[in-house]
C-alpha atoms as a PDB file:
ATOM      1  CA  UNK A   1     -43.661  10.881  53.207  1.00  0.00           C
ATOM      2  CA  UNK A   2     -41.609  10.609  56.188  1.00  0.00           C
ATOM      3  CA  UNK A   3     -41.320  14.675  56.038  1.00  0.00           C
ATOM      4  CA  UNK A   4     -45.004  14.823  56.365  1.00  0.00           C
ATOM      5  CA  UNK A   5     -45.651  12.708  59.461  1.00  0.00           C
ATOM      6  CA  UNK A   6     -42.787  14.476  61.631  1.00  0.00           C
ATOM      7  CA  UNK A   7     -44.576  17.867  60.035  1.00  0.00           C
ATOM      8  CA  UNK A   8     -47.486  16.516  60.976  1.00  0.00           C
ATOM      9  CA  UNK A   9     -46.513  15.071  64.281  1.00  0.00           C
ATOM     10  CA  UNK A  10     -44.460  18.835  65.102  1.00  0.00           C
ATOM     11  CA  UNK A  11     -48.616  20.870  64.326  1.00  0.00           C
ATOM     12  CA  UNK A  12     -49.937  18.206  66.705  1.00  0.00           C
ATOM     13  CA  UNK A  13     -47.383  18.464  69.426  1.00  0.00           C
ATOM     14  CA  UNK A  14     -47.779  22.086  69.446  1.00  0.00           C
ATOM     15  CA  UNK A  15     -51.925  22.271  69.609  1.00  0.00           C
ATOM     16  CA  UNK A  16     -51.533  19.666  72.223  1.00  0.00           C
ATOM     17  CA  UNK A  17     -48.860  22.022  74.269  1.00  0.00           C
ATOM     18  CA  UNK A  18     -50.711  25.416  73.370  1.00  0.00           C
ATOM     19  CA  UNK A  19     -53.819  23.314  74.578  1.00  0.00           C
ATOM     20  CA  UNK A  20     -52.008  22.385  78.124  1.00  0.00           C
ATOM     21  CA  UNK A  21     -51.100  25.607  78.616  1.00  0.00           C
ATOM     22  CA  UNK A  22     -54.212  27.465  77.719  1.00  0.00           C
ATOM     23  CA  UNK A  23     -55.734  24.979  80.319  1.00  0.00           C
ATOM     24  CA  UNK A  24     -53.433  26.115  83.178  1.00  0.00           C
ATOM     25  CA  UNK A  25     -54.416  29.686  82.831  1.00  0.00           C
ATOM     26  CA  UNK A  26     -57.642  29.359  82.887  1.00  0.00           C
ATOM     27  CA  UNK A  27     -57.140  26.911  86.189  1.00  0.00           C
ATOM     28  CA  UNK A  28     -55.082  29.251  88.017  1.00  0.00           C
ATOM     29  CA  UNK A  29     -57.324  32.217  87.456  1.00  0.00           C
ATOM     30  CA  UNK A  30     -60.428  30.261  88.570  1.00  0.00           C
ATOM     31  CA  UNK A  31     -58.401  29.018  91.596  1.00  0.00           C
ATOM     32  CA  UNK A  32     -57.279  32.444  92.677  1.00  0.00           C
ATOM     33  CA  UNK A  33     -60.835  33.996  91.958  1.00  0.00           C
ATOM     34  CA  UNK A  34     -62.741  35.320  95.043  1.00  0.00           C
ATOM     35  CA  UNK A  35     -65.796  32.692  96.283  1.00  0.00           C
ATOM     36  CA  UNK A  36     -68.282  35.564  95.185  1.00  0.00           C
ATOM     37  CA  UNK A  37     -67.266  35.933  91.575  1.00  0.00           C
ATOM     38  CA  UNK A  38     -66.938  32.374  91.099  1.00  0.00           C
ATOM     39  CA  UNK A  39     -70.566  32.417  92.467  1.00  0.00           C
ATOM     40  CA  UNK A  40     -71.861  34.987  89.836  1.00  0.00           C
ATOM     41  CA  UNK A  41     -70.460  33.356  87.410  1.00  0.00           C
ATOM     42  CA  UNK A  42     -71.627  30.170  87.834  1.00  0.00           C
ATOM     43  CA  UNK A  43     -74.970  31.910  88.345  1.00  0.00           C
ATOM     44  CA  UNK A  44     -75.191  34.077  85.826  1.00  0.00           C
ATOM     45  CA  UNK A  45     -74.726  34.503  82.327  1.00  0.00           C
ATOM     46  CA  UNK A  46     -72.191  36.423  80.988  1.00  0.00           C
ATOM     47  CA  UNK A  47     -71.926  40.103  79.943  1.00  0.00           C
ATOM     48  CA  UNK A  48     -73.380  39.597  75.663  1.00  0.00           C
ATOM     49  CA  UNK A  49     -74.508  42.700  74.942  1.00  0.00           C
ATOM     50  CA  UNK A  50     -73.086  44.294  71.555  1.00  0.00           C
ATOM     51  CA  UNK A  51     -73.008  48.203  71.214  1.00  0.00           C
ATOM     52  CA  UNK A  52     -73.589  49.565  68.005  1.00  0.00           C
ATOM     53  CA  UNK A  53     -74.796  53.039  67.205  1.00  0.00           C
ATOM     54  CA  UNK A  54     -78.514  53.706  65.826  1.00  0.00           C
ATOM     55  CA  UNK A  55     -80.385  56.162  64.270  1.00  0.00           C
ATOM     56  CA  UNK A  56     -83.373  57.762  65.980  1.00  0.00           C
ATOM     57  CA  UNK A  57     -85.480  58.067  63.485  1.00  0.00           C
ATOM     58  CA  UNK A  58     -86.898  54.768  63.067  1.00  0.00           C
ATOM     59  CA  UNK A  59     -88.085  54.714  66.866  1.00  0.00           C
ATOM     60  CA  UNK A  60     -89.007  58.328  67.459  1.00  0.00           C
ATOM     61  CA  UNK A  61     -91.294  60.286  65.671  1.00  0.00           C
ATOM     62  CA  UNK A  62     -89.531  63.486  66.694  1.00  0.00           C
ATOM     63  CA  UNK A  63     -87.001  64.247  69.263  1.00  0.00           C
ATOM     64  CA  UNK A  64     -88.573  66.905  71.422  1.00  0.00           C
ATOM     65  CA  UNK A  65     -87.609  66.615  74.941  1.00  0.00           C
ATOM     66  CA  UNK A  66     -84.527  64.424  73.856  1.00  0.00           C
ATOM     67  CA  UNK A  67     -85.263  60.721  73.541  1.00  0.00           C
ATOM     68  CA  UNK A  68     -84.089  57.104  75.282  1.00  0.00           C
ATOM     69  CA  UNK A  69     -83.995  53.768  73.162  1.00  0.00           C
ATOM     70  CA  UNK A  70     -83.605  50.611  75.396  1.00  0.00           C
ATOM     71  CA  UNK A  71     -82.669  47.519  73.711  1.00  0.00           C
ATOM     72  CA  UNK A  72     -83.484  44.823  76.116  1.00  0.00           C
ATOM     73  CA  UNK A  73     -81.910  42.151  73.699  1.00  0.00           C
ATOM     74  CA  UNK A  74     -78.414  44.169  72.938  1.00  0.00           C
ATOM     75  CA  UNK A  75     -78.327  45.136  76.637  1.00  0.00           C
ATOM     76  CA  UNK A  76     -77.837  48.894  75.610  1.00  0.00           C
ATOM     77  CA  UNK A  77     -79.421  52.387  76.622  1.00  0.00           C
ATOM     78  CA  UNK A  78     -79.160  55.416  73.524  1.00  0.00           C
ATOM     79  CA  UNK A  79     -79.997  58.908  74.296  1.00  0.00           C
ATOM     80  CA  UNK A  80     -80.063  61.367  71.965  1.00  0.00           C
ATOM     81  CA  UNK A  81     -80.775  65.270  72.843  1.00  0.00           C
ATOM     82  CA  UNK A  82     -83.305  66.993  71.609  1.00  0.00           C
ATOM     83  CA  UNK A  83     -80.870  69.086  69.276  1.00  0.00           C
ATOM     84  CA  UNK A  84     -79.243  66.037  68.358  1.00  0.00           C
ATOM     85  CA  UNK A  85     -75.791  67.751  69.510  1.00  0.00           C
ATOM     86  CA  UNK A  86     -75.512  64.599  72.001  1.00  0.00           C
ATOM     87  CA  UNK A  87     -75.736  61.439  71.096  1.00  0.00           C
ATOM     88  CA  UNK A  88     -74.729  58.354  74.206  1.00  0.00           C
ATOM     89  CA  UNK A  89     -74.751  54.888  74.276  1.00  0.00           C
ATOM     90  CA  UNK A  90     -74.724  52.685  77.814  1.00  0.00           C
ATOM     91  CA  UNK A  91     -74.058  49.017  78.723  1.00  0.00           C
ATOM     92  CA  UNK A  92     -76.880  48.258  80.603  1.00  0.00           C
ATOM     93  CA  UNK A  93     -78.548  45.792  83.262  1.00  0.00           C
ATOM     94  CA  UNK A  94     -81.742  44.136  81.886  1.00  0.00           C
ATOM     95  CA  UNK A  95     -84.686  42.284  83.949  1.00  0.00           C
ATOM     96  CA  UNK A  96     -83.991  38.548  85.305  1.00  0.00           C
ATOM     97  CA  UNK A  97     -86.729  37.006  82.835  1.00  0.00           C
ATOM     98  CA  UNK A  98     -89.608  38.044  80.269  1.00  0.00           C
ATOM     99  CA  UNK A  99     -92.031  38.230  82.602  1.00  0.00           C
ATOM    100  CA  UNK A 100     -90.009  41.033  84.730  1.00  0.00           C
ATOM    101  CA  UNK A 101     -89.583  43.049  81.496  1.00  0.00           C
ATOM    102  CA  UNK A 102     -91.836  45.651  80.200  1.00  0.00           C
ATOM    103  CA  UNK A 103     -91.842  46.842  76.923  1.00  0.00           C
ATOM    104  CA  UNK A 104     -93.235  49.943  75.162  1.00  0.00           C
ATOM    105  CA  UNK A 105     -93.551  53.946  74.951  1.00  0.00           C
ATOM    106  CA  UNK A 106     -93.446  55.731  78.226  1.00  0.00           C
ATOM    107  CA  UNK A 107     -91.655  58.929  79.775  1.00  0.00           C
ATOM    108  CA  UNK A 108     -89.678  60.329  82.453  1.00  0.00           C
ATOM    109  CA  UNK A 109     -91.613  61.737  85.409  1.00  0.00           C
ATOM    110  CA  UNK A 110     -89.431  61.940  87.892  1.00  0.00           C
ATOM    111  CA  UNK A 111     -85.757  62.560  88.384  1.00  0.00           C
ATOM    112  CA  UNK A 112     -84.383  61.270  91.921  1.00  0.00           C
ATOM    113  CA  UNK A 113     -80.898  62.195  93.154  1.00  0.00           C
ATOM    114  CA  UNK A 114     -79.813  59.846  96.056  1.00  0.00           C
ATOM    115  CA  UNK A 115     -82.761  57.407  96.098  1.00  0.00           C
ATOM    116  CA  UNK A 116     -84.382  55.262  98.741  1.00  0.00           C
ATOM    117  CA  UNK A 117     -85.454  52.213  97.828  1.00  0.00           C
ATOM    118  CA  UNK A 118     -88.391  49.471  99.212  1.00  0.00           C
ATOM    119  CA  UNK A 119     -89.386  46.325  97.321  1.00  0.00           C
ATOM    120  CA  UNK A 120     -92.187  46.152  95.359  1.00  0.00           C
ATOM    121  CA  UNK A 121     -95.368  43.858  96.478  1.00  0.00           C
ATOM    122  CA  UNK A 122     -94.299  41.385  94.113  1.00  0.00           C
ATOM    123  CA  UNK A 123     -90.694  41.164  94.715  1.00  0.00           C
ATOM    124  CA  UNK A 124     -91.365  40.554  98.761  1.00  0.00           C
ATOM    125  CA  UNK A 125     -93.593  38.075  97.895  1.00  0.00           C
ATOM    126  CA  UNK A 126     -90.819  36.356  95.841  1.00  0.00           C
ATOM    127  CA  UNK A 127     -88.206  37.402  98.528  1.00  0.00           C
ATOM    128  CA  UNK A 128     -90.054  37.818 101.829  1.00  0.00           C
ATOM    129  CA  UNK A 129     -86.228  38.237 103.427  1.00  0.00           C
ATOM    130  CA  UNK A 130     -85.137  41.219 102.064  1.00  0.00           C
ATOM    131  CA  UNK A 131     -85.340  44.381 103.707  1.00  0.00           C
ATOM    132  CA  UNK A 132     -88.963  46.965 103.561  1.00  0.00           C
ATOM    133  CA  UNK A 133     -86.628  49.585 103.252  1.00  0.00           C
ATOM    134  CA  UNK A 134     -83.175  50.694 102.094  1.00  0.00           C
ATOM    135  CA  UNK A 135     -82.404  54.499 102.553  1.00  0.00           C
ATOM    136  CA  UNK A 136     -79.952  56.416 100.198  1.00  0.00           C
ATOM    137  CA  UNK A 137     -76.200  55.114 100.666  1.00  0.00           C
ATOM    138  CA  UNK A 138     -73.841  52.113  99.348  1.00  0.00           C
ATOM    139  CA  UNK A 139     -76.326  49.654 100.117  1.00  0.00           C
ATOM    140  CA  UNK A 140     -78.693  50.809  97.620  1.00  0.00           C
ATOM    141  CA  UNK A 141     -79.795  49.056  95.375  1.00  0.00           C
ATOM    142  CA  UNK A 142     -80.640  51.787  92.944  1.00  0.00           C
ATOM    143  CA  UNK A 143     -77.263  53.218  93.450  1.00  0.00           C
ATOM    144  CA  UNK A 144     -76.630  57.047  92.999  1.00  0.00           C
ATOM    145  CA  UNK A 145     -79.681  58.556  90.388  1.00  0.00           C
ATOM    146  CA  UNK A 146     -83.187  56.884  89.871  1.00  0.00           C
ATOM    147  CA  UNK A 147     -84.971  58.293  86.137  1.00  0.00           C
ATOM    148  CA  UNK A 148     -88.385  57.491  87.613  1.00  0.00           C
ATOM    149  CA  UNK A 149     -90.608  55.926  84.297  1.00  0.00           C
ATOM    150  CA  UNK A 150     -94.439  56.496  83.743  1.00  0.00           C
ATOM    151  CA  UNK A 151     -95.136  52.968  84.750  1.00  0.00           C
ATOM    152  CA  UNK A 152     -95.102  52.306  88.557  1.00  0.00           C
ATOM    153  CA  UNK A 153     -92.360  50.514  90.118  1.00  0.00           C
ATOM    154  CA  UNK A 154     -90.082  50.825  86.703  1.00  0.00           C
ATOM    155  CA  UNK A 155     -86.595  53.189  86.478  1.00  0.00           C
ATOM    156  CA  UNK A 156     -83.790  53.793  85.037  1.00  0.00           C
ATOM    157  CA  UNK A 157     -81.188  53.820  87.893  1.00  0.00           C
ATOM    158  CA  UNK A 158     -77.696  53.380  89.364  1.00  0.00           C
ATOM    159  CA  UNK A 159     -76.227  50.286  90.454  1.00  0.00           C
ATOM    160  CA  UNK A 160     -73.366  49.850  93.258  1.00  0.00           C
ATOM    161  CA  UNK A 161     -72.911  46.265  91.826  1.00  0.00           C
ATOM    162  CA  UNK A 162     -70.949  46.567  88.847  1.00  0.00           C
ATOM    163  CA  UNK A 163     -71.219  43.306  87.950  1.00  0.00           C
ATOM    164  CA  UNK A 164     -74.875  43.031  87.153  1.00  0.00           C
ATOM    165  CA  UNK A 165     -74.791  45.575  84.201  1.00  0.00           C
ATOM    166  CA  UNK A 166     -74.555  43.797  80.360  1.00  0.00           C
ATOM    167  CA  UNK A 167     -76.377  40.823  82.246  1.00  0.00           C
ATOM    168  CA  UNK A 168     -79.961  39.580  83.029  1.00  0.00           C
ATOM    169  CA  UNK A 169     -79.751  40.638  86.388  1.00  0.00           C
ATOM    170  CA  UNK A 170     -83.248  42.939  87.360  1.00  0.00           C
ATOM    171  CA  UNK A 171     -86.200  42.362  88.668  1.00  0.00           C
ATOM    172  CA  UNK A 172     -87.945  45.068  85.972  1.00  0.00           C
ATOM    173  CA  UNK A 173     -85.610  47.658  86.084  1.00  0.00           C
ATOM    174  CA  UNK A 174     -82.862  49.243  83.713  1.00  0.00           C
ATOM    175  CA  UNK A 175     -79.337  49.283  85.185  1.00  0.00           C
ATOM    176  CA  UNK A 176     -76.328  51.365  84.432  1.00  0.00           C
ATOM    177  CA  UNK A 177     -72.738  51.809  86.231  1.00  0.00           C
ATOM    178  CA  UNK A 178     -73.707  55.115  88.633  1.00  0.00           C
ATOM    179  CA  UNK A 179     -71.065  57.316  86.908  1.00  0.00           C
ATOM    180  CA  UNK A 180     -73.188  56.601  83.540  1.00  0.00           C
ATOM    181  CA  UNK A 181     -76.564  57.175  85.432  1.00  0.00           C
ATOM    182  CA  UNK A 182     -75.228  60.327  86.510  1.00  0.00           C
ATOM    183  CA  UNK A 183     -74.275  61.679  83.061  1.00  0.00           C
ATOM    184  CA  UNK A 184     -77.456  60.671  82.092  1.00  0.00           C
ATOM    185  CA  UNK A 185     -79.464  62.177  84.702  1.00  0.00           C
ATOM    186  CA  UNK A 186     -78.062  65.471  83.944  1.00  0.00           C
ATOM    187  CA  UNK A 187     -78.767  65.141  80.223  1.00  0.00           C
ATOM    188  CA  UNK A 188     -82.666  64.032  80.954  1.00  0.00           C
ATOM    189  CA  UNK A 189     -85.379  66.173  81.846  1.00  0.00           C
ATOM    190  CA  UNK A 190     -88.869  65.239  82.918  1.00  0.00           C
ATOM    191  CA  UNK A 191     -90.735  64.357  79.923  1.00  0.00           C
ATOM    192  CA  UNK A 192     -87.947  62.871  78.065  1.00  0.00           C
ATOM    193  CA  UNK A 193     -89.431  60.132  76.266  1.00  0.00           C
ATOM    194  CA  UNK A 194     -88.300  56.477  76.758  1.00  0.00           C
ATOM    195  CA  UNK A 195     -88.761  53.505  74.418  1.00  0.00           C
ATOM    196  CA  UNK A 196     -87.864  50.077  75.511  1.00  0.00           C
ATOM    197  CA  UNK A 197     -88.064  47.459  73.097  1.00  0.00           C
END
């Protein structure tokens, strides 16, 4: 019996050090984070999107023109060509809240290499500070390529602000990292046909 409590005392001890020590990471990383990530991520939730691959078929009736699957929940863009030789799959930025996000069939119409940018109506009203206007550049907020959609105001675009993508962090719009929007710009054509869900 006497075997089992020192046992027994020995697990504890060693949770209870493991514990303390786990604890100190975690305090010396959040004391040498910068003031702006420890910002974001008090702000915002984390990165939960989970990346699995999916078929087309269920979504598209054909894929003509190539196709784009947005999974608002997952957090995750799929393309697949029109040949089905290419098949990708993107961590992506999602809108802020429900009533940003759109959902439904629509399509490519425009494809927009070095994008300016100006707030919509709404989004001034909500932020009446930020800018009318933001040209092409690192300040963009659409970053490098803008996939303009059939519904005004709505893309798929760059980001310069890594940190937003696998997040709720749009105010309507899809996000991915700029070298992923670029890869996907080239593989798009007008037309291509986009499903968010």
């Amino acid at each position: 019996m006497l075997n089992n409590n020192k046992n027994s005392w020995s697990r504890r001890g060693f949770l209870a050090g493991t514990a303390a020590v786990l604890g100190t990471g975690a305090a010396a990383q959040t004391a040498n984070s910068t003031e702006i990530e420890s910002e974001i991520s008090q702000g915002v939730q984390r990165n939960i999107a989970s990346f699995r691959s999916l078929d087309w078929r269920p979504y598209f009736n054909t894929l003509a023109n190539g196709a784009v699957l947005i999974d608002i929940q997952s957090r995750a863009l799929h393309f697949w060509s029109a040949d089905e030789a290419v098949y990708k799959l993107y961590p992506t930025s999602v809108p802020l809240t429900e009533d940003l996000t759109r959902k439904g069939r629509t399509e490519i119409t425009r494809k927009v290499e070095g994008p300016s940018w100006a707030p919509t109506p709404s989004m001034k009203e909500r932020n009446p500070e930020w800018p009318d206007f933001i040209g092409p550049g690192p300040d963009n907020p659409l970053g490098t390529h803008a996939l303009h959609l059939s519904w005004q105001y709505y893309r798929i675009h760059g980001t310069h602000d890594t940190r937003k993508i696998g997040r709720r962090s749009s105010n309507g719009c899809i996000g991915l990292y700029n070298e992923q929007i670029a890869e996907l710009f080239s593989l798009t054509n007008v037309g291509t046909q986009v499903l968010l869900i």
